[in-house]
N, C-alpha and C. Protein backbone atom coordinates (compact mmCIF):
# COMPACT_ATOMS: atom_id res chain seq x y z
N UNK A 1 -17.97 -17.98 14.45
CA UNK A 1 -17.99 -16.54 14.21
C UNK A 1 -19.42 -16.05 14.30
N UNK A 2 -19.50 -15.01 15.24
CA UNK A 2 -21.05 -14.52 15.08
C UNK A 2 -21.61 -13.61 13.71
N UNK A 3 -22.82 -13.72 13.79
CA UNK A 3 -23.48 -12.97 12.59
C UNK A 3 -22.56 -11.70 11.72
N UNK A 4 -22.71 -11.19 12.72
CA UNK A 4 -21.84 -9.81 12.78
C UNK A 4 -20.44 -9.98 11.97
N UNK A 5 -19.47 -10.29 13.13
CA UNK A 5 -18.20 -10.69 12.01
C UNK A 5 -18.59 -11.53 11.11
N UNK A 6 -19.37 -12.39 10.71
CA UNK A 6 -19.55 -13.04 8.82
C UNK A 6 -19.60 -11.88 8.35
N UNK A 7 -20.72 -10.94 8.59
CA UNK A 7 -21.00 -9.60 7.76
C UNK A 7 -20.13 -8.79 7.28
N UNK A 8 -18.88 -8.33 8.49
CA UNK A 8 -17.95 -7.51 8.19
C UNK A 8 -16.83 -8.37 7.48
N UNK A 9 -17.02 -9.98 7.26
CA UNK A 9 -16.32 -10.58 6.87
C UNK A 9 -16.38 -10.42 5.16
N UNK A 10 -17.62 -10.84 4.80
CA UNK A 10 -18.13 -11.08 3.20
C UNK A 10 -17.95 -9.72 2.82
N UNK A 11 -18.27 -7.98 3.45
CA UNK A 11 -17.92 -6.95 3.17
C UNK A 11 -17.29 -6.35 2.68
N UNK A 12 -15.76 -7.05 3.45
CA UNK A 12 -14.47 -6.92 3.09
C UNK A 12 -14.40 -7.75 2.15
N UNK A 13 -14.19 -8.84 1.77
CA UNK A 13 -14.37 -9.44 0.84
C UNK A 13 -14.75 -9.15 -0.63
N UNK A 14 -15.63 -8.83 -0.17
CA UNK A 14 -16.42 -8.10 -1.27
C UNK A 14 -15.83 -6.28 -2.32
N UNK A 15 -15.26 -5.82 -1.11
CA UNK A 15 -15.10 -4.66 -1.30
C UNK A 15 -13.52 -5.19 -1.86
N UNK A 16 -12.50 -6.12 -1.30
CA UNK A 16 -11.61 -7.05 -2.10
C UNK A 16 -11.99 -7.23 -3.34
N UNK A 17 -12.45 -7.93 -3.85
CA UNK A 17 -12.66 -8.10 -5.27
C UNK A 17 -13.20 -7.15 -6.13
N UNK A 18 -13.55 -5.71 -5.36
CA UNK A 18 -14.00 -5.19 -6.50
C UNK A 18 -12.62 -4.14 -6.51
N UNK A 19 -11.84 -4.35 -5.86
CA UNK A 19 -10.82 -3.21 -6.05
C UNK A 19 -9.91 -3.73 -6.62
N UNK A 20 -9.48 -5.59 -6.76
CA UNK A 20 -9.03 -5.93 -7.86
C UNK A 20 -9.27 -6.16 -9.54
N UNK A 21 -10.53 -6.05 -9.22
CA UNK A 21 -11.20 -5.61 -10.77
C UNK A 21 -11.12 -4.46 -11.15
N UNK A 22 -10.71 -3.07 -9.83
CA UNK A 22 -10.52 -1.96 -10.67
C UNK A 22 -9.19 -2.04 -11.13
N UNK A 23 -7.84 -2.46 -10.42
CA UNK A 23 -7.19 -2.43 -10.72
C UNK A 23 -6.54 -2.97 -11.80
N UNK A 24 -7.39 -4.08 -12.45
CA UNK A 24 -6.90 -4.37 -13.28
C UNK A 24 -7.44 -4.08 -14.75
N UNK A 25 -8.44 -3.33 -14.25
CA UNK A 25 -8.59 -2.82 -15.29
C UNK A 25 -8.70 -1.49 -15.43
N UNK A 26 -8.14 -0.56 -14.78
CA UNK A 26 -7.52 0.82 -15.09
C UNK A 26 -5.73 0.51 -15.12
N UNK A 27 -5.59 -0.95 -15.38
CA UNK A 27 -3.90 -0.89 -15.70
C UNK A 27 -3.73 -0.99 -16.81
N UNK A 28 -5.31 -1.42 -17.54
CA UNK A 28 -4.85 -2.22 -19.05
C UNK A 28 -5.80 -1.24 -19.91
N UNK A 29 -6.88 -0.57 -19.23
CA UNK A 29 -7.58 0.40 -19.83
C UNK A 29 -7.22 1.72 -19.36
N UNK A 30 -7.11 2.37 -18.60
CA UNK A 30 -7.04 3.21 -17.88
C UNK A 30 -8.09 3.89 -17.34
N UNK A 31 -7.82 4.95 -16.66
CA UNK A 31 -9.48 5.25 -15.43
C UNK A 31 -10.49 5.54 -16.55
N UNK A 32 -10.17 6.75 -17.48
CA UNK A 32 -10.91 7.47 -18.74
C UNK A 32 -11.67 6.51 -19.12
N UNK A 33 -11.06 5.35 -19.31
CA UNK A 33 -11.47 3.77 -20.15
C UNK A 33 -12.33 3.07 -19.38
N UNK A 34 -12.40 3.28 -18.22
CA UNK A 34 -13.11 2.05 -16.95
C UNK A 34 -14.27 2.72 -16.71
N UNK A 35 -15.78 1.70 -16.72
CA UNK A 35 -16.76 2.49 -16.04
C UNK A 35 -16.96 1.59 -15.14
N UNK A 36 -18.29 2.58 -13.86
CA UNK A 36 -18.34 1.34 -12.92
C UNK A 36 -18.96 0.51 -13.40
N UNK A 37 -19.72 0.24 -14.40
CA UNK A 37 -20.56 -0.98 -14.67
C UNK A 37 -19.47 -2.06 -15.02
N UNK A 38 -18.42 -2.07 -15.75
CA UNK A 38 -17.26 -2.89 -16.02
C UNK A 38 -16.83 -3.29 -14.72
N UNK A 39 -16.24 -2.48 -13.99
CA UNK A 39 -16.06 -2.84 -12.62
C UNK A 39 -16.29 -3.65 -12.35
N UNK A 40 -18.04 -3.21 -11.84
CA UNK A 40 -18.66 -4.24 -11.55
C UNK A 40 -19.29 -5.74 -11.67
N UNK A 41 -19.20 -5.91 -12.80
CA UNK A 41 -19.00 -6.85 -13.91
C UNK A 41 -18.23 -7.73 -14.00
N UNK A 42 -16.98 -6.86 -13.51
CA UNK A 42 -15.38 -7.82 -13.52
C UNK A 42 -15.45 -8.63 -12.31
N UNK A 43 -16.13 -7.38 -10.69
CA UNK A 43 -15.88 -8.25 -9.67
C UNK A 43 -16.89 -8.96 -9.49
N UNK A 44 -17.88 -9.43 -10.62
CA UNK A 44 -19.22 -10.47 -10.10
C UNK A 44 -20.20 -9.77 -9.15
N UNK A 45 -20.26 -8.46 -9.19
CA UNK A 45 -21.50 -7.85 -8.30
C UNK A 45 -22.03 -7.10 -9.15
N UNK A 46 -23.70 -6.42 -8.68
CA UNK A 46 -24.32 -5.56 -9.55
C UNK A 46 -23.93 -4.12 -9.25
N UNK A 47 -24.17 -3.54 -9.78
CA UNK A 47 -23.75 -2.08 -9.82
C UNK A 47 -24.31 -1.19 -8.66
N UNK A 48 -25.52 -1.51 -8.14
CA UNK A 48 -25.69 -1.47 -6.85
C UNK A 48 -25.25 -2.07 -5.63
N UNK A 49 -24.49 -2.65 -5.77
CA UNK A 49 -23.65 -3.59 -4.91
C UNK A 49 -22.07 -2.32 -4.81
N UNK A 50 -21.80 -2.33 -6.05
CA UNK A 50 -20.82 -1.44 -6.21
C UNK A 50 -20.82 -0.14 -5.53
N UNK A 51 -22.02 0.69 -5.70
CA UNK A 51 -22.35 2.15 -5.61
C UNK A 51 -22.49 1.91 -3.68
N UNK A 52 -22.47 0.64 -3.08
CA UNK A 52 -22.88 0.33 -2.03
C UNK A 52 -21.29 0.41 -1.04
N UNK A 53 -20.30 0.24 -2.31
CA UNK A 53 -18.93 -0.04 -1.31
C UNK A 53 -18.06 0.70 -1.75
N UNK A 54 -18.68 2.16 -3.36
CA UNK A 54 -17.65 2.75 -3.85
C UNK A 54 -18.07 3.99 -3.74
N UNK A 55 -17.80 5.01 -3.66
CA UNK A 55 -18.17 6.45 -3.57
C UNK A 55 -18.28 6.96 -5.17
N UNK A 56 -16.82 6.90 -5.58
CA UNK A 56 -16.41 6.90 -6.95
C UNK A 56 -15.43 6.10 -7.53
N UNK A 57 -14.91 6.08 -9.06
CA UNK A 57 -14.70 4.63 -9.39
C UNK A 57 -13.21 4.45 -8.64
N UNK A 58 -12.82 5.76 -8.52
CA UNK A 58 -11.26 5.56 -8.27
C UNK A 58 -10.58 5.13 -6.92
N UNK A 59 -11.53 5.62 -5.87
CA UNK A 59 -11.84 4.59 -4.74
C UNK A 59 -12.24 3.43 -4.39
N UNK A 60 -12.14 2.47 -5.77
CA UNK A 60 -12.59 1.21 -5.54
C UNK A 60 -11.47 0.40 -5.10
N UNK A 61 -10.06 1.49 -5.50
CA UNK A 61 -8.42 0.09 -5.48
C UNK A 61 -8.24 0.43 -4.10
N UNK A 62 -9.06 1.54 -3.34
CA UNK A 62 -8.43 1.84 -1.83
C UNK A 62 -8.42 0.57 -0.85
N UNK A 63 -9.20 -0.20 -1.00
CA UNK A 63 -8.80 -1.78 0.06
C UNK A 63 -8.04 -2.61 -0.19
N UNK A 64 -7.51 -2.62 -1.87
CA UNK A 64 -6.17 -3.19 -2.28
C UNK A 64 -5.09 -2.47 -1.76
N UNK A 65 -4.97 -1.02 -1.58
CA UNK A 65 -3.87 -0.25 -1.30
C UNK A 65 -3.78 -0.86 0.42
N UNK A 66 -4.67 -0.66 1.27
CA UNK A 66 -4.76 -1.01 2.15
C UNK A 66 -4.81 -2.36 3.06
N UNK A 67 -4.79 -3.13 2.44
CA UNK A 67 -4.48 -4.30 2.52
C UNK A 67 -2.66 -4.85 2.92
N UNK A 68 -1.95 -3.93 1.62
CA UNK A 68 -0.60 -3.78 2.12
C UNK A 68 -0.27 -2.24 3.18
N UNK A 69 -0.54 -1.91 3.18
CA UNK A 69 -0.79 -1.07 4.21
C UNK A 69 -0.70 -1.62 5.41
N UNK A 70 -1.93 -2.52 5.32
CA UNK A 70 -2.13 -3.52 7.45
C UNK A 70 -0.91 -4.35 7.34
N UNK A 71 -0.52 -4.80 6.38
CA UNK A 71 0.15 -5.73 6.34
C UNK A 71 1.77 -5.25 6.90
N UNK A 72 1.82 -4.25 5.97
CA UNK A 72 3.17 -3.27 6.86
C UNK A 72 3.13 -3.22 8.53
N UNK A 73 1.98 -2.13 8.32
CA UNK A 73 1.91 -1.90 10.17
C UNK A 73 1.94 -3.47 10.57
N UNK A 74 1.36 -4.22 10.58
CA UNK A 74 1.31 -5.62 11.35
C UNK A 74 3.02 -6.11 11.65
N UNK A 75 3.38 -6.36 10.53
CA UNK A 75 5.10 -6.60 10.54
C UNK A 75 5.87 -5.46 11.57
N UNK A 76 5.71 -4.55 11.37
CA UNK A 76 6.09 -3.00 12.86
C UNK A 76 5.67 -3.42 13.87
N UNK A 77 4.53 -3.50 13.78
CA UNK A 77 4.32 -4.04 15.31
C UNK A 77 4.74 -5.30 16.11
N UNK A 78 5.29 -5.90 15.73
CA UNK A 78 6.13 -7.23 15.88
C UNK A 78 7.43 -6.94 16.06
N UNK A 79 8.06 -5.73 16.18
CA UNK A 79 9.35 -5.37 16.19
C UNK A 79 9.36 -5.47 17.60
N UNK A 80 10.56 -6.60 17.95
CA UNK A 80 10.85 -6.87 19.42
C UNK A 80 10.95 -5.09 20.86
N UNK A 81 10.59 -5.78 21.75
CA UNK A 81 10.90 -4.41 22.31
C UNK A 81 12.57 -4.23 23.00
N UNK A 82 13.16 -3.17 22.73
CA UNK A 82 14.53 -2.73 23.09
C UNK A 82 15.17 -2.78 21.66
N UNK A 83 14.71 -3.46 20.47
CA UNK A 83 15.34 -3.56 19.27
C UNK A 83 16.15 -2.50 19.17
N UNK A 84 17.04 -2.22 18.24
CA UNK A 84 17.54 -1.19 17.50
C UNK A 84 16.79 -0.86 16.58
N UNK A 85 15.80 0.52 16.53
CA UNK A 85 14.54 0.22 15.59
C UNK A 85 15.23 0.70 14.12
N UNK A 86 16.18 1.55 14.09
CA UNK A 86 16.50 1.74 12.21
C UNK A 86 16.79 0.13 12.13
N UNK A 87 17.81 -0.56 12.37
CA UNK A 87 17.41 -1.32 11.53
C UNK A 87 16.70 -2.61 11.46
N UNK A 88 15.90 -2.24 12.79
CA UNK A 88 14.17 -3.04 12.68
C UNK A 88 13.59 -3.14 11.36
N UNK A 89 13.38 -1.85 11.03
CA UNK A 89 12.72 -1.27 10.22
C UNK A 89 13.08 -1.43 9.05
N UNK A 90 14.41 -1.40 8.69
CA UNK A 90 14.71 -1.43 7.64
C UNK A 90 14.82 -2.91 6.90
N UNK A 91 15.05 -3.72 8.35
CA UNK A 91 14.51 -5.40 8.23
C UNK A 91 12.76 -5.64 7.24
N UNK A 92 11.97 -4.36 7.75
CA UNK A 92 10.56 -4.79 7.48
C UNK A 92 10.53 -4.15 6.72
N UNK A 93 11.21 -3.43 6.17
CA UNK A 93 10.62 -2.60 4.54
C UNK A 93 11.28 -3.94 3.33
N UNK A 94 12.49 -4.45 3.60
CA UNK A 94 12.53 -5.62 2.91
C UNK A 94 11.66 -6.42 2.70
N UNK A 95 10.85 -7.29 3.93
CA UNK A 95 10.30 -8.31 4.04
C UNK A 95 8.94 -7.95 3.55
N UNK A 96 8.42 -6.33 3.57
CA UNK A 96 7.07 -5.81 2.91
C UNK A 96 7.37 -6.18 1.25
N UNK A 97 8.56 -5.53 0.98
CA UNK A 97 8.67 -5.90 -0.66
C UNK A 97 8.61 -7.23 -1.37
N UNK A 98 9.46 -7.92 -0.77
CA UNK A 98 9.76 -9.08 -1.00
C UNK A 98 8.95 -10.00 -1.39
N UNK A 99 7.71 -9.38 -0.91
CA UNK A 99 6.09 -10.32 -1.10
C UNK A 99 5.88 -10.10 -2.28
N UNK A 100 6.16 -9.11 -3.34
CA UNK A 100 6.28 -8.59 -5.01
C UNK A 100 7.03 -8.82 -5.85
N UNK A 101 8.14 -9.46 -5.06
CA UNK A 101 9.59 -9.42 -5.55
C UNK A 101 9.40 -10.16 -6.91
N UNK A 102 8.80 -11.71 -6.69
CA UNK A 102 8.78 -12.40 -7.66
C UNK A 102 8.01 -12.50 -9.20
N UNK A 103 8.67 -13.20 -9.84
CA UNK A 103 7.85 -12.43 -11.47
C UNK A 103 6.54 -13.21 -11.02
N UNK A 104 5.56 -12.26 -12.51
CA UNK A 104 4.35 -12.53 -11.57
C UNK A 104 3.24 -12.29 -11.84
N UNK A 105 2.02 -12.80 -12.32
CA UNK A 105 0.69 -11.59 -12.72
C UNK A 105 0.53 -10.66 -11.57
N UNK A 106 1.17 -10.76 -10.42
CA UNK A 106 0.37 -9.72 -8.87
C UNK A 106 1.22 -8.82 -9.12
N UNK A 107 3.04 -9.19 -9.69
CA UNK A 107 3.73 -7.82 -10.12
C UNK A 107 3.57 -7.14 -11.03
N UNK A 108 3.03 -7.86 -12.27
CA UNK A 108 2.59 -6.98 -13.28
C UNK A 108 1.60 -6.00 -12.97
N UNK A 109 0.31 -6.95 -12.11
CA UNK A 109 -0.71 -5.55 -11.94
C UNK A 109 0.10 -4.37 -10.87
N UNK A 110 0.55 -4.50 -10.01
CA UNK A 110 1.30 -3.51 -8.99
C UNK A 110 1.79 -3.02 -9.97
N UNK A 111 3.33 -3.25 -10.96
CA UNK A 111 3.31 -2.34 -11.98
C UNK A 111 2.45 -1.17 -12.55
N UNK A 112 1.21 -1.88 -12.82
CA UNK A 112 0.56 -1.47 -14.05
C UNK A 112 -0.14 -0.36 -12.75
N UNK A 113 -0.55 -1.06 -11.91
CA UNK A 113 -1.77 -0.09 -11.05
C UNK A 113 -0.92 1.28 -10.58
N UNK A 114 0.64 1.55 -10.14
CA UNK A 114 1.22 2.23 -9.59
C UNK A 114 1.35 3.47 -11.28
N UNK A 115 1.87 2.94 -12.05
CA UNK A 115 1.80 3.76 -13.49
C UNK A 115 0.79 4.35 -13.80
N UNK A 116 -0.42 3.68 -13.43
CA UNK A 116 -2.20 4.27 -13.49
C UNK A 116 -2.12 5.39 -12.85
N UNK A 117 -1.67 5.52 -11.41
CA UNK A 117 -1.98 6.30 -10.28
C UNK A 117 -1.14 7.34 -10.65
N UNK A 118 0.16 7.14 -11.15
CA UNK A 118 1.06 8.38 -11.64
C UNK A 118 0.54 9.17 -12.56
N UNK A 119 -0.27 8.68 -13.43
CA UNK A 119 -0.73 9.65 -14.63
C UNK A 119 -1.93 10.01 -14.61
N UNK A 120 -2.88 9.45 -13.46
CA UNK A 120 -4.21 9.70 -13.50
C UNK A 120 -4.38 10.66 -12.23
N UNK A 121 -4.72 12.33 -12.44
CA UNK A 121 -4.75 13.08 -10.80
C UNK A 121 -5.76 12.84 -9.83
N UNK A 122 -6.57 11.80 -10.07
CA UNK A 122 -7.64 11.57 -9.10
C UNK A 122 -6.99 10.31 -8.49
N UNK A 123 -6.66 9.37 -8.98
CA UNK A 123 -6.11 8.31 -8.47
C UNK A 123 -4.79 8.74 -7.91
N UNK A 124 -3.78 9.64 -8.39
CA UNK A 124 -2.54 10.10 -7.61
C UNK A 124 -3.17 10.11 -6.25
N UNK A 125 -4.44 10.90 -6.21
CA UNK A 125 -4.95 11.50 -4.86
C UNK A 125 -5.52 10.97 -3.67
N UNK A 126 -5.60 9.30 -4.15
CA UNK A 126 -5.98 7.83 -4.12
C UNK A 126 -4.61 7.76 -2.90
N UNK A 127 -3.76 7.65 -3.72
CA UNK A 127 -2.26 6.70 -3.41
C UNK A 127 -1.96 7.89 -2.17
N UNK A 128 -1.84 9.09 -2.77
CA UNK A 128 -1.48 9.70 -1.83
C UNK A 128 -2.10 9.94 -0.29
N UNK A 129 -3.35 9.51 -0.23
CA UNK A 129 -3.90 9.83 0.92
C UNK A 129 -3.96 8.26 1.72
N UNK A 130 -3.66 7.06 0.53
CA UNK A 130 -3.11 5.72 1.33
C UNK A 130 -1.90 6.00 2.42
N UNK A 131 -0.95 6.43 1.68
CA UNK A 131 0.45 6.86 2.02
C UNK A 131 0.26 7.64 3.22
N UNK A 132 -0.56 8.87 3.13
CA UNK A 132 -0.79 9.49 4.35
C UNK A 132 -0.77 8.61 5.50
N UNK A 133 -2.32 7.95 5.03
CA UNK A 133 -2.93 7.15 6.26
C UNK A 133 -1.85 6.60 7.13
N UNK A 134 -1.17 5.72 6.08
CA UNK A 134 -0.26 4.91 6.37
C UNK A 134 0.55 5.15 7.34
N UNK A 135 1.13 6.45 6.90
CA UNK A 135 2.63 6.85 8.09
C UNK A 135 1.92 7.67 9.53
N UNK A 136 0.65 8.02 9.02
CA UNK A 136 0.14 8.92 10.54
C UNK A 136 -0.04 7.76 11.39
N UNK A 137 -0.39 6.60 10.52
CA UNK A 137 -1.06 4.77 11.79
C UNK A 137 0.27 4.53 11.93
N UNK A 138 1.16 4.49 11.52
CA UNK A 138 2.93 4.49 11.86
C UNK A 138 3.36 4.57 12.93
N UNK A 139 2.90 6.02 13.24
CA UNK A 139 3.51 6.80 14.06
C UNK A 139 3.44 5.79 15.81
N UNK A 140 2.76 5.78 16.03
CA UNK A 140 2.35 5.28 17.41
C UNK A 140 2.71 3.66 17.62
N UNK A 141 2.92 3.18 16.72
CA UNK A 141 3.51 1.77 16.67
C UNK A 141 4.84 1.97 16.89
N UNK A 142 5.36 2.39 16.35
CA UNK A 142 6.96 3.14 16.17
C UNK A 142 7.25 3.85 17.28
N UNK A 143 6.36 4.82 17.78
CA UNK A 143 6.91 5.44 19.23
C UNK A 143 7.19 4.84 20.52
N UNK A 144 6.41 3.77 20.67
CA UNK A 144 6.34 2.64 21.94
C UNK A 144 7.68 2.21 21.76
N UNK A 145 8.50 2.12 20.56
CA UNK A 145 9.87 1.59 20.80
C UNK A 145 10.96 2.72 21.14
N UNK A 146 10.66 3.98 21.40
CA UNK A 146 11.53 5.58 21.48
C UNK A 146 11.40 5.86 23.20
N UNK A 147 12.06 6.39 23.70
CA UNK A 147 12.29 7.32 24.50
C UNK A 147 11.32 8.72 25.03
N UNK A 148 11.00 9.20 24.40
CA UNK A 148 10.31 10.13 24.35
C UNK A 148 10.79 11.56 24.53
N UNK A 149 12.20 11.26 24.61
CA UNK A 149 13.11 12.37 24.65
C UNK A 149 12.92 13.41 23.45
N UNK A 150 12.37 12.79 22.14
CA UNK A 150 12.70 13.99 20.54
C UNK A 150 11.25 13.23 20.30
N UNK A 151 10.17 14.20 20.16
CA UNK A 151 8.96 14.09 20.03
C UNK A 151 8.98 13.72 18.40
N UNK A 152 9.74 14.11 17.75
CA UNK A 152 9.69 14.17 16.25
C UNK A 152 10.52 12.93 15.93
N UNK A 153 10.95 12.32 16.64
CA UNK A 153 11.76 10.92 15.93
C UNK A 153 10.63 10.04 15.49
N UNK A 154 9.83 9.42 15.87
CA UNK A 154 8.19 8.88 15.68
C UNK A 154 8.03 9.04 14.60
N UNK A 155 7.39 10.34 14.05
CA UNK A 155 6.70 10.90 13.01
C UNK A 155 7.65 11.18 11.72
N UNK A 156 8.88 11.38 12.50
CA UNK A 156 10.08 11.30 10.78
C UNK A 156 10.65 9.80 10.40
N UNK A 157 10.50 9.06 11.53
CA UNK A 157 10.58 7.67 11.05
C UNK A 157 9.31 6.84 9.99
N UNK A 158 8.38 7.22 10.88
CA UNK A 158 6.95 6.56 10.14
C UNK A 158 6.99 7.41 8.94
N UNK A 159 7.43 8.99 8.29
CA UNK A 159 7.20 9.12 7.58
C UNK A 159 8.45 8.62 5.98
N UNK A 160 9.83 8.74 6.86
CA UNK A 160 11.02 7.94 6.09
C UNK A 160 9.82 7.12 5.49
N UNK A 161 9.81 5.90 6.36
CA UNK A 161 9.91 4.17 5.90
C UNK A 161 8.73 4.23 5.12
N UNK A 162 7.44 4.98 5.29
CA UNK A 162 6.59 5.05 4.52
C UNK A 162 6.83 5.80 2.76
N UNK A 163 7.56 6.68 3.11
CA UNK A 163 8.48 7.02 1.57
C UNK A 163 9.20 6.49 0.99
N UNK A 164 10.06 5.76 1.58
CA UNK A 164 10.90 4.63 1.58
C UNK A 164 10.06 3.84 0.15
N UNK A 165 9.38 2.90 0.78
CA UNK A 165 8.30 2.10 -0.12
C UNK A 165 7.48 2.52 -1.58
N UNK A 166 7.14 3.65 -1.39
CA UNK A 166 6.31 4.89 -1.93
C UNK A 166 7.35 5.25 -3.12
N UNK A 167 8.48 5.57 -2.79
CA UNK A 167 9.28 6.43 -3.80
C UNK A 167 10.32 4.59 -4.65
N UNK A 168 10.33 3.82 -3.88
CA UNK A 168 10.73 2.64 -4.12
C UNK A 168 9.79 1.79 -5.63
N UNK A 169 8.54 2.09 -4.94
CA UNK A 169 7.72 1.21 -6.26
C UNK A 169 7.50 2.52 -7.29
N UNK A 170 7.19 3.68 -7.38
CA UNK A 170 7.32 4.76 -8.20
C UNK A 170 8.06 4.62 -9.10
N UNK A 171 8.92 4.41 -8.86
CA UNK A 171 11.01 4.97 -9.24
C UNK A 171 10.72 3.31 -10.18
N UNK A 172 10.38 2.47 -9.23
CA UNK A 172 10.48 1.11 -10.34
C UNK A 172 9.59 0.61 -11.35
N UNK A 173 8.13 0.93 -10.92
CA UNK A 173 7.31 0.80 -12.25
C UNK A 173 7.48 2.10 -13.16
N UNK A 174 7.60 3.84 -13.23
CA UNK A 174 8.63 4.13 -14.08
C UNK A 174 9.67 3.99 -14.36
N UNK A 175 10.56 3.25 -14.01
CA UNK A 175 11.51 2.86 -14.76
C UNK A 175 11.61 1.61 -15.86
N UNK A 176 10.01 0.68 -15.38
CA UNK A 176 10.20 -0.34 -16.38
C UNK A 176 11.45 -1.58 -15.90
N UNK A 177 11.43 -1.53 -14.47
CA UNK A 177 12.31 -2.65 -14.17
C UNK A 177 11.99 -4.11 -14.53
N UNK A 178 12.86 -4.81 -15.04
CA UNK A 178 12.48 -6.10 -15.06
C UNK A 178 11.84 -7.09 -13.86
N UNK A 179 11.45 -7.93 -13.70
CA UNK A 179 10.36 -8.45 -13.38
C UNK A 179 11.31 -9.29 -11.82
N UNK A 180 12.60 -9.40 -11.98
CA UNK A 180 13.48 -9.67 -10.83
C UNK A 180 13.84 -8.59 -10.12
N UNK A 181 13.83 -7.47 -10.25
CA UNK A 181 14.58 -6.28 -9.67
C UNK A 181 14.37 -6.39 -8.11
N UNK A 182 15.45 -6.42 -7.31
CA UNK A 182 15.25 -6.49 -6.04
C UNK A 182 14.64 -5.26 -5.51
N UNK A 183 13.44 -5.02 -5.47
CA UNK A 183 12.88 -4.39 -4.69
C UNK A 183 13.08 -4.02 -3.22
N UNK A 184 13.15 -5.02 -2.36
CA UNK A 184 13.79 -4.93 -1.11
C UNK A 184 14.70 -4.12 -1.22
N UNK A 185 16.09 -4.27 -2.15
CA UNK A 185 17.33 -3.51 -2.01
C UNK A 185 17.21 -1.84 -2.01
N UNK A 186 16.07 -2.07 -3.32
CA UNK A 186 16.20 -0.56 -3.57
C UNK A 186 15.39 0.55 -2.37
N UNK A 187 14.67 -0.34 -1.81
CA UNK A 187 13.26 0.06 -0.43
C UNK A 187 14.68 0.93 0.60
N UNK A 188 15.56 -0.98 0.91
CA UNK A 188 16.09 -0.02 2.57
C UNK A 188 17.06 1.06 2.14
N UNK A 189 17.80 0.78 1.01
CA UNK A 189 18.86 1.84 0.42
C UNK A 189 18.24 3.22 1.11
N UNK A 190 16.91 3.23 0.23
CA UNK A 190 15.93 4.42 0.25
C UNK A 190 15.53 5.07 1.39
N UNK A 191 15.32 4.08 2.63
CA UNK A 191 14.57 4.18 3.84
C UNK A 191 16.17 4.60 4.56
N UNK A 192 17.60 4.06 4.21
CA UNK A 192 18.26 4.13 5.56
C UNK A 192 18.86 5.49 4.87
N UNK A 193 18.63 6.16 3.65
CA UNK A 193 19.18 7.47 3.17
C UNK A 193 18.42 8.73 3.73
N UNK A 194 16.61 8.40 3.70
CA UNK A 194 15.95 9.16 4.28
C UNK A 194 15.99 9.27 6.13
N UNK A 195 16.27 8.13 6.63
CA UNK A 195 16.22 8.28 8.14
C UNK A 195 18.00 8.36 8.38
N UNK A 196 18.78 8.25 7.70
CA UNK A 196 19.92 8.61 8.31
C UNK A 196 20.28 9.79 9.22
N UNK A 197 19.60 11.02 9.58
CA UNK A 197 19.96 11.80 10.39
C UNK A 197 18.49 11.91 11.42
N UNK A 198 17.93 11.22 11.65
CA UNK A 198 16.90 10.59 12.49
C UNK A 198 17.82 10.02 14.01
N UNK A 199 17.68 10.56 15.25
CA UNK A 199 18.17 9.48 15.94
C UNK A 199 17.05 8.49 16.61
């Protein structure tokens, strides 16, 4: 690997661990409760290290959010070509969950971090502009498998399956589901109710 990618390698990395230190500790403290020096602290860097990869504190979980994010699109883009894409798709909103499914310290924090983001309006504003990202990078992965006949099938699909997920973990860390709850189930239910009049 040349210089370069190490750099953008340890970066990411870096900017990794400090967004799991926020998250876990605006799940158990909350944002009000978290400063960046804790943060920083938690993820083993100095606070200039921090101020180097965070704008503000609540943008520190954005490369955790994003992380499942690539991970989605990556699985879409692997959708054979000629598929039947609903239920391509609805194949990969399972197989996205499923990675949470099990009990878990990674489900507890997803729990805890998604409950954070509901009650905190700066961090809502966090999730919500993940979510954005998410279904606009959607779009064009998803269209290569369409026709091009209904310009809007693309963009109401990427935005379904992206709600799909979105209203899926919401609905379940307020509700306090137990630690088995099939997630998957409740995702495509969600995804094939929202794209059902999609052709």
């Amino acid at each position: 690997m040349d210089s370069a990618g190490l750099v953008a390698r340890r970066r990411n990395a870096t900017r990794l661990e400090i967004a799991r230190a926020a998250a876990e500790l605006f799940s158990r403290k909350g944002v009000a409760g978290t400063g960046a020096e804790e943060i920083a602290q938690v993820a083993g860097v100095s606070l200039r290290t921090f101020y180097r990869h965070v704008r503000v504190k609540q943008d520190a979980v954005i490369p955790l959010l994003e992380v499942g994010a690539e991970d989605w699109q990556a699985r879409l883009s692997q959708i054979a070509p000629g598929a039947d894409l609903r239920p391509a798709i609805t194949d990969v909103v399972a197989q996205a969950l499923a990675v949470i499914e099990g009990p878990g310290p990674g489900q507890e924090l997803t729990r805890g971090l998604i409950l954070t983001m509901l009650e905190d309006d700066d961090l809502r504003r966090v999730w919500d502009k993940v979510n954005g990202d998410s279904a606009r990078d959607l779009e064009p992965i998803l269209a290569v498998h369409l026709d091009g006949r209904d310009p809007l099938a693309a963009p109401l699909l990427a935005e379904a399956a992206t709600a799909a997920i979105r209203i899926t973990l919401e609905r379940w860390a307020a509700d306090g589901a137990p630690a088995g709850a099939r997630l998957s189930e409740l995702a495509t239910e969600t995804f094939e109710r929202l794209s059902r009049w999609i052709s």
